[in-house]
PDB file of N, CA and C in Angstrom:
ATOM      1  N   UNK A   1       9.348 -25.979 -98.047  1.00  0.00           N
ATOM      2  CA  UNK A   1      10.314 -25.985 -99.132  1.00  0.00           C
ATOM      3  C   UNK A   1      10.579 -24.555 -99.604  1.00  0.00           C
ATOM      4  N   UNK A   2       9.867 -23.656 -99.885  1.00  0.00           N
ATOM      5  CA  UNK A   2       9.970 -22.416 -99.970  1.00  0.00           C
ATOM      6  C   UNK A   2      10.767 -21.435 -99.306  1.00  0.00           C
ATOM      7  N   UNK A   3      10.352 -21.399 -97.540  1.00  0.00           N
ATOM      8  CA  UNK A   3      11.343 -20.659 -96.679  1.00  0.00           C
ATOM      9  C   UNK A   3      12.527 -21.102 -97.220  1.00  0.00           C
ATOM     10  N   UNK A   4      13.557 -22.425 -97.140  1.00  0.00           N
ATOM     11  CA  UNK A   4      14.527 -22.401 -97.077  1.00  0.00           C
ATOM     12  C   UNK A   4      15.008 -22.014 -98.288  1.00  0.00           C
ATOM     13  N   UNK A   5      14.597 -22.345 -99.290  1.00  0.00           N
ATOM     14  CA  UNK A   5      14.942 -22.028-100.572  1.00  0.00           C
ATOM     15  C   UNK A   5      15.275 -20.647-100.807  1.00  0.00           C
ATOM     16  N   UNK A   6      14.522 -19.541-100.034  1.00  0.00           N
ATOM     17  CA  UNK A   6      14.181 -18.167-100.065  1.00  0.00           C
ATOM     18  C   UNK A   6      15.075 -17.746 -99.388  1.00  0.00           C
ATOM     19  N   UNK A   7      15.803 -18.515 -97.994  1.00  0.00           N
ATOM     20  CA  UNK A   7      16.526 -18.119 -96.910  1.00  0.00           C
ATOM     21  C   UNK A   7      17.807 -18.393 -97.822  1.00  0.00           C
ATOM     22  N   UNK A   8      18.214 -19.599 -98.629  1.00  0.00           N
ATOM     23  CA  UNK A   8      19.025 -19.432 -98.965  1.00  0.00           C
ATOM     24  C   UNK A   8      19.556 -18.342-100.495  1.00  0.00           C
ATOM     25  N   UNK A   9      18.690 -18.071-101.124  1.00  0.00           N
ATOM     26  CA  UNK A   9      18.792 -17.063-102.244  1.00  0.00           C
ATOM     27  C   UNK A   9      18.800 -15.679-101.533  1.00  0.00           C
ATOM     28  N   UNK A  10      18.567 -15.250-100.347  1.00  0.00           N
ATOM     29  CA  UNK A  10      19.194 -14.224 -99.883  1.00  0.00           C
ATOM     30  C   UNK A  10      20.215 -14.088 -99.005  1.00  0.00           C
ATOM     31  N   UNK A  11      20.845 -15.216 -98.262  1.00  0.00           N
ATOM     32  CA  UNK A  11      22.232 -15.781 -98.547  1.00  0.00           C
ATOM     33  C   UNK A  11      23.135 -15.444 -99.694  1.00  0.00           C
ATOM     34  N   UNK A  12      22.893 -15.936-100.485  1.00  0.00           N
ATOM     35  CA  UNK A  12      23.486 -15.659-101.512  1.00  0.00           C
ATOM     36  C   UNK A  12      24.092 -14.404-101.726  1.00  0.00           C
ATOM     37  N   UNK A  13      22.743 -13.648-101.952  1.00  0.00           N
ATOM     38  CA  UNK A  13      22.755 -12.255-102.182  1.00  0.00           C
ATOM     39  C   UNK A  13      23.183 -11.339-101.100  1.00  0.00           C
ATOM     40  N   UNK A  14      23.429 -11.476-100.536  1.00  0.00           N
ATOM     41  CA  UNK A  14      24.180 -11.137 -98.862  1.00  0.00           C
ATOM     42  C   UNK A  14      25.690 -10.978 -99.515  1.00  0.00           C
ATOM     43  N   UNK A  15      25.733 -12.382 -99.752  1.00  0.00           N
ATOM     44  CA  UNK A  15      27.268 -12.642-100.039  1.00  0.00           C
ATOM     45  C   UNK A  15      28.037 -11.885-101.186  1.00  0.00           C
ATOM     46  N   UNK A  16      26.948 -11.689-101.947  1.00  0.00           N
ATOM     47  CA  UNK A  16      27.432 -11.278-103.154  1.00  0.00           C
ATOM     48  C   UNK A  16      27.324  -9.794-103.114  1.00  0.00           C
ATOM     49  N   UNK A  17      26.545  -9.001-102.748  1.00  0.00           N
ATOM     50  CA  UNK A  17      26.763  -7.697-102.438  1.00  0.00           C
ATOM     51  C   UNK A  17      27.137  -7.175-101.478  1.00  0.00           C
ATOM     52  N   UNK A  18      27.447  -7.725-100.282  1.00  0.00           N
ATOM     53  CA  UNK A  18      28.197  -7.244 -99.270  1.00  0.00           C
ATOM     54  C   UNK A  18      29.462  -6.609 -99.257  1.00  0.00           C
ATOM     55  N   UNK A  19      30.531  -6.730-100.457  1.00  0.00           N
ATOM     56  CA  UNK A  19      31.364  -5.483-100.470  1.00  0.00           C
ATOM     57  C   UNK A  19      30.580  -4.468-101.131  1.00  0.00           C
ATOM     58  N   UNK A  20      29.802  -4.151-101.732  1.00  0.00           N
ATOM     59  CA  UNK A  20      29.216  -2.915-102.092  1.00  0.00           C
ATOM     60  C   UNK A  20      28.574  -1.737-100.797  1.00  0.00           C
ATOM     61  N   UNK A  21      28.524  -2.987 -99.526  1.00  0.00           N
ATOM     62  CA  UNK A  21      27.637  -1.910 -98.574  1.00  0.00           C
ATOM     63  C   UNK A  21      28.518  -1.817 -97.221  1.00  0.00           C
ATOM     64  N   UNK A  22      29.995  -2.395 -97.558  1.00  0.00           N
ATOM     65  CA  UNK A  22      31.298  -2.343 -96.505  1.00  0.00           C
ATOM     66  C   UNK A  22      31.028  -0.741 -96.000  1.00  0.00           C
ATOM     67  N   UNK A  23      31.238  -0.397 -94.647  1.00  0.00           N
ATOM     68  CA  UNK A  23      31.171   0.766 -94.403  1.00  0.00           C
ATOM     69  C   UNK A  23      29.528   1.465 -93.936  1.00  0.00           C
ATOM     70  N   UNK A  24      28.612   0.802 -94.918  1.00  0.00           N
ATOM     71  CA  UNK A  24      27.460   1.857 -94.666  1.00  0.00           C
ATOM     72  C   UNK A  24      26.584   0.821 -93.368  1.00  0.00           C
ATOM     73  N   UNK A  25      25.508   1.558 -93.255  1.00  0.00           N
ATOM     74  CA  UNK A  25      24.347   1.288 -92.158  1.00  0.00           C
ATOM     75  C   UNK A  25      23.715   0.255 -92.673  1.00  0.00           C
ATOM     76  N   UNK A  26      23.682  -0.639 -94.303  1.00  0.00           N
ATOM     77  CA  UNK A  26      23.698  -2.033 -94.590  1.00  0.00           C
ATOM     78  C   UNK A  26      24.557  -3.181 -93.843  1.00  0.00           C
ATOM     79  N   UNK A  27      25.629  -2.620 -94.081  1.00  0.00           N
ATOM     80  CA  UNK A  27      26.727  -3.811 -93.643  1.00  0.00           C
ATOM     81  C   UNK A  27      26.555  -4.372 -92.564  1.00  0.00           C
ATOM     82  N   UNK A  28      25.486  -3.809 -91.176  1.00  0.00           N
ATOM     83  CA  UNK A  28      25.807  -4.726 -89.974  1.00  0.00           C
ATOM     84  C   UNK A  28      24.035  -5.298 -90.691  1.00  0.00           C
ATOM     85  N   UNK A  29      23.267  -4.783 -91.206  1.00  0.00           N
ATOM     86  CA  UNK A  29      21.894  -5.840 -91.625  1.00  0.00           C
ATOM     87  C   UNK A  29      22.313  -6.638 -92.263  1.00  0.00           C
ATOM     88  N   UNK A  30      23.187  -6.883 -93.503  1.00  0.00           N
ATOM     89  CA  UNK A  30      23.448  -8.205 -93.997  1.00  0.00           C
ATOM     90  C   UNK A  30      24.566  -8.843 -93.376  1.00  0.00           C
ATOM     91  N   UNK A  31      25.132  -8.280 -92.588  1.00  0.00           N
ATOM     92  CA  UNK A  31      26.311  -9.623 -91.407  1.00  0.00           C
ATOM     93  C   UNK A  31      24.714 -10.282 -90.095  1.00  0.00           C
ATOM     94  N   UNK A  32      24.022  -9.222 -89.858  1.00  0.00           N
ATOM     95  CA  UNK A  32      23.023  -9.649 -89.325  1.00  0.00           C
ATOM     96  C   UNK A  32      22.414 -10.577 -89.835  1.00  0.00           C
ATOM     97  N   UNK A  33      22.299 -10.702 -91.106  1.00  0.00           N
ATOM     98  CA  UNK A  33      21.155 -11.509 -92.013  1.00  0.00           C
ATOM     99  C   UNK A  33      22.120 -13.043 -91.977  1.00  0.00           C
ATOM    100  N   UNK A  34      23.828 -12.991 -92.395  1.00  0.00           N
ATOM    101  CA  UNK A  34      24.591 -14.150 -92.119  1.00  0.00           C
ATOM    102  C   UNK A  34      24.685 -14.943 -91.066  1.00  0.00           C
ATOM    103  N   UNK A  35      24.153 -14.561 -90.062  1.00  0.00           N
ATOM    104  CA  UNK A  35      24.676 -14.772 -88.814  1.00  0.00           C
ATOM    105  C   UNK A  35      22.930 -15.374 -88.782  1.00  0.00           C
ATOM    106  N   UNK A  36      22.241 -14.716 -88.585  1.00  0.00           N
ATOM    107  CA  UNK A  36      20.956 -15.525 -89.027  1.00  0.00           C
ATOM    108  C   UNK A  36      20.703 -16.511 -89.371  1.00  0.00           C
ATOM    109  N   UNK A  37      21.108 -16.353 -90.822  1.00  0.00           N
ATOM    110  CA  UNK A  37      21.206 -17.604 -91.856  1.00  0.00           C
ATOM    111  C   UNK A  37      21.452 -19.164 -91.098  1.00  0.00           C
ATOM    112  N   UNK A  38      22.980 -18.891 -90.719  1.00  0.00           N
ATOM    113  CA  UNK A  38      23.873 -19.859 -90.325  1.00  0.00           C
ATOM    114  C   UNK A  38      23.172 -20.844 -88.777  1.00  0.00           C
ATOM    115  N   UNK A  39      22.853 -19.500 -88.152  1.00  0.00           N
ATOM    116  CA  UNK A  39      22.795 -20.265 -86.639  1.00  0.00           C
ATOM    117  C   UNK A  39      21.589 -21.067 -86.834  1.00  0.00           C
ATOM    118  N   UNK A  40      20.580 -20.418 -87.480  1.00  0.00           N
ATOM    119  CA  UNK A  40      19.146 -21.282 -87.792  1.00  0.00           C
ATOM    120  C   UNK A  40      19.503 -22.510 -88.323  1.00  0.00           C
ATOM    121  N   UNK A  41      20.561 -22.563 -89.203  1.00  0.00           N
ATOM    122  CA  UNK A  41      20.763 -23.684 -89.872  1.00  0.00           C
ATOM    123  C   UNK A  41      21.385 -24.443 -88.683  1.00  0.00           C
ATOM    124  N   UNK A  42      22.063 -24.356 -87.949  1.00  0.00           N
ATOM    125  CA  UNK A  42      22.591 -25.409 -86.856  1.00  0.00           C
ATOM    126  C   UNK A  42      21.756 -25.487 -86.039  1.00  0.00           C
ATOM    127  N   UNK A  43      20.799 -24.481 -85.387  1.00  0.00           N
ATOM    128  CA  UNK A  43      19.867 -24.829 -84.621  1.00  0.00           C
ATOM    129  C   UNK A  43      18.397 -25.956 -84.987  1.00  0.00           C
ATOM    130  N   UNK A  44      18.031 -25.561 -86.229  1.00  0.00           N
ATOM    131  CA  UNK A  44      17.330 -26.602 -87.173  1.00  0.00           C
ATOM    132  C   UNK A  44      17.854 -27.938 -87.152  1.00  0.00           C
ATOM    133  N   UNK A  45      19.133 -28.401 -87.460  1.00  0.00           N
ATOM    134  CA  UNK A  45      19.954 -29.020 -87.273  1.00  0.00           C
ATOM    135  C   UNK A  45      19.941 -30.002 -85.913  1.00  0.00           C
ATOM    136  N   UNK A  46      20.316 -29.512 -85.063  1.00  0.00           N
ATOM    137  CA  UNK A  46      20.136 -30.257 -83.754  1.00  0.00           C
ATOM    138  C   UNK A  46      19.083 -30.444 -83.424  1.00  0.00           C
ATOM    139  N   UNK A  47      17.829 -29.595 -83.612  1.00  0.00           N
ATOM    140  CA  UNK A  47      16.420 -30.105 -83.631  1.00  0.00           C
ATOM    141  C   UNK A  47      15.881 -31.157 -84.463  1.00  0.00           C
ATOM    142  N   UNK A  48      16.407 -31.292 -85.621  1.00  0.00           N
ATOM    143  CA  UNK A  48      16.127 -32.122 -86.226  1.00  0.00           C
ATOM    144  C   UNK A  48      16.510 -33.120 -85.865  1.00  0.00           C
ATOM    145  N   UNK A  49      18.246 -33.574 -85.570  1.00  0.00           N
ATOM    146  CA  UNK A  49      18.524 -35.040 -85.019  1.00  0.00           C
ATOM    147  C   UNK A  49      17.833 -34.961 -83.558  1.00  0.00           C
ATOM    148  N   UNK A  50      17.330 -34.140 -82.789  1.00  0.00           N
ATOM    149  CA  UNK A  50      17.097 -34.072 -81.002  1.00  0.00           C
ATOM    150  C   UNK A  50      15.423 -34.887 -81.413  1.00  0.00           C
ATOM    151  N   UNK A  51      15.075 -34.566 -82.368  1.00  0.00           N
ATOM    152  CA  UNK A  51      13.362 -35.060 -82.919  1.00  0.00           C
ATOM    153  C   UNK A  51      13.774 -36.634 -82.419  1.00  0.00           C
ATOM    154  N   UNK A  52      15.032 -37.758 -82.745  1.00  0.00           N
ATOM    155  CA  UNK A  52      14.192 -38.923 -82.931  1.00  0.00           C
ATOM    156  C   UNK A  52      14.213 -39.197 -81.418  1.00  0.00           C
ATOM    157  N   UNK A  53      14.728 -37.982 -80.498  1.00  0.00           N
ATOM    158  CA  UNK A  53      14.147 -38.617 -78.705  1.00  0.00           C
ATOM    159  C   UNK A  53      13.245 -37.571 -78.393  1.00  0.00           C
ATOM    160  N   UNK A  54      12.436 -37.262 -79.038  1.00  0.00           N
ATOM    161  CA  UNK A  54      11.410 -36.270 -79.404  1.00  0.00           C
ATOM    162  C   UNK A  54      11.492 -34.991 -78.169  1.00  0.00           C
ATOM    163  N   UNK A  55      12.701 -34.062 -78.038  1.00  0.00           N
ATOM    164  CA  UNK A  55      12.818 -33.231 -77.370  1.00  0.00           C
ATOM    165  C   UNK A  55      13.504 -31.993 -78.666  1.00  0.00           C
ATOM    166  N   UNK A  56      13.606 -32.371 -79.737  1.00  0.00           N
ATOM    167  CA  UNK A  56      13.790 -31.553 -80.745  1.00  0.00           C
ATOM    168  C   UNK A  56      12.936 -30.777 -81.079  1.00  0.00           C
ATOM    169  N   UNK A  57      11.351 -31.174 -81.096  1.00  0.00           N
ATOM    170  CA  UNK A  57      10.281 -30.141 -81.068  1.00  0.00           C
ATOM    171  C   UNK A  57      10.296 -29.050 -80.414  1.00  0.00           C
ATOM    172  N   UNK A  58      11.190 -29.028 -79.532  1.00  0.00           N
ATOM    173  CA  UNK A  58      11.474 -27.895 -78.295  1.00  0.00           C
ATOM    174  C   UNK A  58      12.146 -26.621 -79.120  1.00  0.00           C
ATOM    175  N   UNK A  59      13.284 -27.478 -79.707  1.00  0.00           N
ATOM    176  CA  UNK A  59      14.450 -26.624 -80.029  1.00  0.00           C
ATOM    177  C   UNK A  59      14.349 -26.136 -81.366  1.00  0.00           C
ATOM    178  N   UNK A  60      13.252 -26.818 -82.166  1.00  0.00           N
ATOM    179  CA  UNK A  60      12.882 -26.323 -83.030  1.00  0.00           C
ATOM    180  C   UNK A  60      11.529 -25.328 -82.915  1.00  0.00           C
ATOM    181  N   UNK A  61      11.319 -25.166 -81.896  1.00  0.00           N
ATOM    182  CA  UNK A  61      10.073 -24.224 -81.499  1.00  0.00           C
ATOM    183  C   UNK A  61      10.936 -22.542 -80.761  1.00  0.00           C
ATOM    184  N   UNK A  62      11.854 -23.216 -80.113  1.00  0.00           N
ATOM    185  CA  UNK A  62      12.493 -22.006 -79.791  1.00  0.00           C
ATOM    186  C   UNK A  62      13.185 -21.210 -80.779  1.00  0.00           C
ATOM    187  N   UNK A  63      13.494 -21.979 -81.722  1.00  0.00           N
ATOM    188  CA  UNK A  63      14.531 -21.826 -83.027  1.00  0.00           C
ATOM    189  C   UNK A  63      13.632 -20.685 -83.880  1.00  0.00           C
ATOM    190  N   UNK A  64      12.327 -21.413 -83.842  1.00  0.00           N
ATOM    191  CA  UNK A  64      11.421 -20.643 -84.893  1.00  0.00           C
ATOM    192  C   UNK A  64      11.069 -19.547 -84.319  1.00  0.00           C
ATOM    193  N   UNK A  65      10.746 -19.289 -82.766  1.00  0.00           N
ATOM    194  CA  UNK A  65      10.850 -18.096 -82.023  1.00  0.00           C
ATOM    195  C   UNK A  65      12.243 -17.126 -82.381  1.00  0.00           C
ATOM    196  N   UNK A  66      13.157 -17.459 -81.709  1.00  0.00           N
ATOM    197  CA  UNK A  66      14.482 -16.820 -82.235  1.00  0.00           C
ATOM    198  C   UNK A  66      14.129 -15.904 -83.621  1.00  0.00           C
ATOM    199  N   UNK A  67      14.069 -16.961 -84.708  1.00  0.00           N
ATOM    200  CA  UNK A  67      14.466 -16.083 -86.089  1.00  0.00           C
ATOM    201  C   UNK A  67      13.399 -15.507 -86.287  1.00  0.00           C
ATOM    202  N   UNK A  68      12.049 -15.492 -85.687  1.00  0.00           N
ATOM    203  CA  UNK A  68      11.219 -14.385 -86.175  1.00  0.00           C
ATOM    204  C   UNK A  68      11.597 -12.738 -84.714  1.00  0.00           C
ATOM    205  N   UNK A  69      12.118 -13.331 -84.103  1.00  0.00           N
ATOM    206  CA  UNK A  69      12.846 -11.823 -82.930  1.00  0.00           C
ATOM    207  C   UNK A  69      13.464 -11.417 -83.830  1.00  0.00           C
ATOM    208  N   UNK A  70      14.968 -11.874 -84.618  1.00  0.00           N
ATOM    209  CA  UNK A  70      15.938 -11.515 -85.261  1.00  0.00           C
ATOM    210  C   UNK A  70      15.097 -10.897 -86.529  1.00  0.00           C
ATOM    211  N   UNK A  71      14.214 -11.450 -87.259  1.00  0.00           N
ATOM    212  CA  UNK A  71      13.820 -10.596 -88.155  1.00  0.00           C
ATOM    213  C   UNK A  71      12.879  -9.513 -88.009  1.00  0.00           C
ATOM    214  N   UNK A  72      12.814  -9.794 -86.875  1.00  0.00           N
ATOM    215  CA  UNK A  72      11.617  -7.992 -86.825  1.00  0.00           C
ATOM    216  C   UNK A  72      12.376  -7.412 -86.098  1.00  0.00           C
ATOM    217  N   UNK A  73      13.292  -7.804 -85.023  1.00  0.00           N
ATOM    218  CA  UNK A  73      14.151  -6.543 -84.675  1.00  0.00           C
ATOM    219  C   UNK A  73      15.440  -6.168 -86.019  1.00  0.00           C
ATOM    220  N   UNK A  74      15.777  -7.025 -86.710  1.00  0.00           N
ATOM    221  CA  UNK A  74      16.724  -6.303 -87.878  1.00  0.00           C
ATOM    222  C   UNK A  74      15.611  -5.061 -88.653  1.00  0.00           C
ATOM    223  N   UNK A  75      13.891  -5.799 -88.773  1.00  0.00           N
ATOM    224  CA  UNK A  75      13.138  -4.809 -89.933  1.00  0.00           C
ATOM    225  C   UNK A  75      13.032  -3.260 -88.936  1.00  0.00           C
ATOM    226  N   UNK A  76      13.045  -3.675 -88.111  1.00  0.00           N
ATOM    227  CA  UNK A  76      12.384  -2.457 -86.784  1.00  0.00           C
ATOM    228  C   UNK A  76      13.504  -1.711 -87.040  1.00  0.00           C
ATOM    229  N   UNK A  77      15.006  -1.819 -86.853  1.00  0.00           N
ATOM    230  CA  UNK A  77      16.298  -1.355 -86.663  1.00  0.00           C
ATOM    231  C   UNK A  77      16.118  -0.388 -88.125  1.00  0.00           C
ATOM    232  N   UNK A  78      16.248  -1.034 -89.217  1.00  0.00           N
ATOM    233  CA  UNK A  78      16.229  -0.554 -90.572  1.00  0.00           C
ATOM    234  C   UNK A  78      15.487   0.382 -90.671  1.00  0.00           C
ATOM    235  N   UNK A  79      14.115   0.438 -90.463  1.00  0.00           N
ATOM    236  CA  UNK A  79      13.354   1.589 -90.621  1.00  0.00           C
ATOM    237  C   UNK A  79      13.232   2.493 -89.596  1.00  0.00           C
ATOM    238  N   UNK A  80      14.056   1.959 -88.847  1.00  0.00           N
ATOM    239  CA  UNK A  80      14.584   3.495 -88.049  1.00  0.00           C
ATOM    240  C   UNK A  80      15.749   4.352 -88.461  1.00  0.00           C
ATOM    241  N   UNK A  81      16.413   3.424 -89.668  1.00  0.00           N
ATOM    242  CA  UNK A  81      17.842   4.269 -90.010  1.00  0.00           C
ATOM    243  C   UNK A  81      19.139   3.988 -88.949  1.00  0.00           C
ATOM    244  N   UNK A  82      18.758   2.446 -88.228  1.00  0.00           N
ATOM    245  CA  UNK A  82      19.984   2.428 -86.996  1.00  0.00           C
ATOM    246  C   UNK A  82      20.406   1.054 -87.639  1.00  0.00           C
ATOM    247  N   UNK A  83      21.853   0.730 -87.204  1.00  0.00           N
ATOM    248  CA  UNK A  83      22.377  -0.627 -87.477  1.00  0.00           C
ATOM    249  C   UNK A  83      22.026  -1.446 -86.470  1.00  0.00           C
ATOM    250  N   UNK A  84      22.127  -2.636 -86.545  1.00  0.00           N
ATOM    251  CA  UNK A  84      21.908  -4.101 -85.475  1.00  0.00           C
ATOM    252  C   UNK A  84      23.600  -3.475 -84.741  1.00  0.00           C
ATOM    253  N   UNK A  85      22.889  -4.878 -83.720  1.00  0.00           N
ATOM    254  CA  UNK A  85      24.175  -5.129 -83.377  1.00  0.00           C
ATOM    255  C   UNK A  85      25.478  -6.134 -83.804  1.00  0.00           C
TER     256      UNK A  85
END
């Protein structure tokens, strides 16, 4: 209950300050962070309905792989001073 709650309050905050960082070496980490957001949510999604022929555990295992790549290569990127892609 927490992650998502957390995933979505920086959503939010993505949304809401993202014209402030139009232009700088933020702007591709929080389109990074949207794009995040979103796909987890559809990938969660299909894992969740793929669960009741129990091959969703899969896709929710790869899913959870995925967004922890995406978040340590966005943290790795950042503290190097480089944008995502």
């Amino acid at each position: 209950i927490v992650f998502p709650a957390l995933a979505l309050a920086a959503l939010i905050i993505d949304y809401i300050k993202r014209p402030e960082v139009r232009g700088t070496l933020l702007d591709s980490h929080f389109n990074w962070q949207i794009r995040t957001f979103w796909f987890m949510l559809l990938w969660s999604a299909i894992g969740g309905v793929l669960c009741l022929v129990f091959i969703g555990w899969v896709v929710l295992a790869a899913a959870g792989v995925w967004y922890i790549y995406r978040v340590a290569k966005g943290w790795l990127r950042l503290s190097e001073g480089r944008s995502v892609p």
